[in-house]
Protein backbone atom coordinates (compact mmCIF):
# COMPACT_ATOMS: atom_id res chain seq x y z
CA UNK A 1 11.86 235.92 51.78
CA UNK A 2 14.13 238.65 50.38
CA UNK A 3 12.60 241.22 53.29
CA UNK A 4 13.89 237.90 56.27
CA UNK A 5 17.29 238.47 54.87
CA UNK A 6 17.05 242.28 54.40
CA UNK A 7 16.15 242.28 58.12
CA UNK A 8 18.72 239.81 59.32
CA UNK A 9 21.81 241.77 57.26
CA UNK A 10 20.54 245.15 59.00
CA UNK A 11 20.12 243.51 62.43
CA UNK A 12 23.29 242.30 62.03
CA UNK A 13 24.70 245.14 61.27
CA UNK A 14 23.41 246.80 64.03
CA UNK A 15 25.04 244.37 65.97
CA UNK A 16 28.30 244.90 65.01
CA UNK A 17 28.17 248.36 64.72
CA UNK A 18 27.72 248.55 68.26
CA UNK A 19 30.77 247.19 69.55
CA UNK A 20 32.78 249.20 71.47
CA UNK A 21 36.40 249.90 70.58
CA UNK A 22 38.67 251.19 73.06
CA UNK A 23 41.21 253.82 71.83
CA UNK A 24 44.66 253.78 71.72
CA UNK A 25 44.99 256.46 74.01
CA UNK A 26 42.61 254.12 76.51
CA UNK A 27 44.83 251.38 76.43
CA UNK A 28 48.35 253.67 76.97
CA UNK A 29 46.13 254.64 80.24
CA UNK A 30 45.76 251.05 81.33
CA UNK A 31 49.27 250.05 80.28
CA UNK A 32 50.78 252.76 82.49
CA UNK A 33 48.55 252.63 85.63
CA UNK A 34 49.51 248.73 85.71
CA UNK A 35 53.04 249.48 85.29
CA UNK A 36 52.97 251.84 87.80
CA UNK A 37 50.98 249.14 90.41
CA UNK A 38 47.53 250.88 90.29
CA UNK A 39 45.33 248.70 90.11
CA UNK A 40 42.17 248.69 87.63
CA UNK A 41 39.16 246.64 87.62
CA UNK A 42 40.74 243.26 89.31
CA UNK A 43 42.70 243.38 92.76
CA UNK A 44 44.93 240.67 92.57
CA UNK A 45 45.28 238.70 95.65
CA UNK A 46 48.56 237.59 96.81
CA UNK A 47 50.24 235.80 100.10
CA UNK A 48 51.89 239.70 100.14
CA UNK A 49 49.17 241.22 99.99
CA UNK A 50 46.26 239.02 101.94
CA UNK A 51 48.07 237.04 104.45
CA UNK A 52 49.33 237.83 108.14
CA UNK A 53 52.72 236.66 107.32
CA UNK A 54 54.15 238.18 109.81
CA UNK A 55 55.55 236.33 112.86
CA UNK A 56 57.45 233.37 113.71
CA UNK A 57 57.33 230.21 111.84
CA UNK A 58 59.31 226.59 113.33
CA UNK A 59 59.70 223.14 111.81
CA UNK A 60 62.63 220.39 111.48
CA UNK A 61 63.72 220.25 107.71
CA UNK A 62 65.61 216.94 106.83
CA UNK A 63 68.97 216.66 106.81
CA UNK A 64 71.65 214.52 105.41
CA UNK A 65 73.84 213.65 107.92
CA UNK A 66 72.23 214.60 111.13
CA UNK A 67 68.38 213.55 112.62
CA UNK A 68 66.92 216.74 111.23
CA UNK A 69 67.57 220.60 110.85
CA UNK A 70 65.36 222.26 113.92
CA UNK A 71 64.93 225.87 111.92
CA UNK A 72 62.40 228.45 113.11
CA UNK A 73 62.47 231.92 110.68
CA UNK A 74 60.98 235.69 112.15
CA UNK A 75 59.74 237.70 109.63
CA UNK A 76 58.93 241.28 110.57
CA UNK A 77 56.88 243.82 108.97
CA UNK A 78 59.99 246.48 108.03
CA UNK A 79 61.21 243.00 105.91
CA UNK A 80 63.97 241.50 108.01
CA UNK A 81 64.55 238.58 109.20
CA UNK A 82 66.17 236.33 111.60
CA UNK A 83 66.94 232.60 111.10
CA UNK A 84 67.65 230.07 113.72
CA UNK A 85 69.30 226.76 112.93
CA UNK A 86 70.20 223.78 115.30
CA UNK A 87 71.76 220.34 113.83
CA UNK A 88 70.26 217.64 116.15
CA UNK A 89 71.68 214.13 116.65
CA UNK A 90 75.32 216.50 116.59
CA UNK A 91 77.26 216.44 119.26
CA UNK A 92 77.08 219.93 120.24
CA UNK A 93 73.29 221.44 119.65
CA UNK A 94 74.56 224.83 118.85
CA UNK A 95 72.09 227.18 117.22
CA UNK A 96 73.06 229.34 114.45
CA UNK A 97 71.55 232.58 113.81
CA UNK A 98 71.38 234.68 110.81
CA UNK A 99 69.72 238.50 110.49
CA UNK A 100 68.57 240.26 107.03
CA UNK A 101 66.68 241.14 104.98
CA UNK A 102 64.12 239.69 102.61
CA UNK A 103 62.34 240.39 99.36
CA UNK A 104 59.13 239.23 97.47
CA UNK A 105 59.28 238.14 94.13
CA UNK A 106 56.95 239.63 91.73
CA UNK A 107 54.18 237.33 92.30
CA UNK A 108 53.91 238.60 95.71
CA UNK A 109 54.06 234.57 96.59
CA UNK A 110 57.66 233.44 97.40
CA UNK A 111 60.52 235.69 99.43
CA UNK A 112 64.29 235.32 99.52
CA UNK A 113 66.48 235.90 102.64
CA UNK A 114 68.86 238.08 101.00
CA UNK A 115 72.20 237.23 103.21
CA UNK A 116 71.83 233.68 103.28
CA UNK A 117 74.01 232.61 100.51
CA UNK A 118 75.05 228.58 99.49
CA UNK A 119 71.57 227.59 100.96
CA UNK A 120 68.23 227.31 100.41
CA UNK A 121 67.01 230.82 100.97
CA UNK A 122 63.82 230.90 99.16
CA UNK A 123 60.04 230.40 101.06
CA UNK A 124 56.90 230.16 99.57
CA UNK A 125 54.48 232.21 101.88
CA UNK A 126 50.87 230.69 102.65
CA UNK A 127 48.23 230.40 105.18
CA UNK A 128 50.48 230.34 107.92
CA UNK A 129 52.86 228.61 106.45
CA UNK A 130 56.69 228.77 104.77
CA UNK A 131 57.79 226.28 102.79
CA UNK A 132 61.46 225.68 102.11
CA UNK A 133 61.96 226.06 98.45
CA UNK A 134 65.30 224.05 97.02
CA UNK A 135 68.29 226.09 95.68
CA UNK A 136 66.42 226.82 92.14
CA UNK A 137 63.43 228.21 94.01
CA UNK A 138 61.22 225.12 93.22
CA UNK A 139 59.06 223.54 95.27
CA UNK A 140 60.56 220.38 96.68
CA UNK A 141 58.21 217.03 95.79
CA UNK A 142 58.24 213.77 96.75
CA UNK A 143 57.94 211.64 100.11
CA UNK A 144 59.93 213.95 101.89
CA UNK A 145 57.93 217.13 100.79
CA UNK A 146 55.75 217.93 103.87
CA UNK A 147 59.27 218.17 106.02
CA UNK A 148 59.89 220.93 104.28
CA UNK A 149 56.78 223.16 105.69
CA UNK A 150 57.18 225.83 108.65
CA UNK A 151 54.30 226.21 110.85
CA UNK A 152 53.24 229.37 112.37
């Protein structure tokens, strides 16, 4: 009996003894190379990163006092962009066009339209898609929510 528990302490030990401890000096390494956007071991995926997001994307957002917004947003690979904006059910259907630049936030997911300012200017990217985020950079929910999508 005494030699079963002799045998399991040592195996055990064994065990533990083996484990692998990485050194400070090891996990500096890591700590910088991610900092620095190497990547290690993992590749993260991101709409930045793995999508064609380039190109022209069109909808008709809703709108509260006109039959819809009919909005269609260029994005182009140097990052700039050009919005176009018509108010239907208006008298006049004039179209309004806006040119900037944009920026992806650190998620490589959502961009802002840097010029456009007292208006929703935020877009999550997907499979050719952009979605119209509301002025806090949320996701809009609800009935209404689908409106809100730009097709490629």
């Amino acid at each position: 009996m005494k030699n079963k528990i002799i045998l399991l302490v040592c195996t055990s030990l064994f065990f533990f003894s083996c484990k692998k401890e990485m050194k400070k000096e090891d996990v500096k390494a890591d700590s910088i190379a991610i900092a620095v956007g190497e990547t290690t071991a993992t590749d993260m995926h991101n709409s930045q990163n793995s999508l064609d997001w380039q190109g022209t994307y069109k909808g008709i957002t809703p709108c509260a006092n006109c039959e819809g917004i009919e909005t269609e947003v260029v994005l182009n690979k140097d990052m700039t962009f050009i919005i176009k904006t018509k108010y239907l059910g208006k008298g006049d259907p004039k179209t309004f066009e806006e040119k900037g630049t944009f920026v992806w936030d650190k998620t490589g997911g959502i961009i802002s339209l840097k010029e456009l300012k007292d208006k929703p200017n935020q877009y999550k990217v997907g499979e050719n898609t952009l979605t119209q985020l509301d002025m806090e950079g949320k996701v809009i929910i609800g009935d209404s929510a689908r409106m809100y999508i730009l097709k490629k």
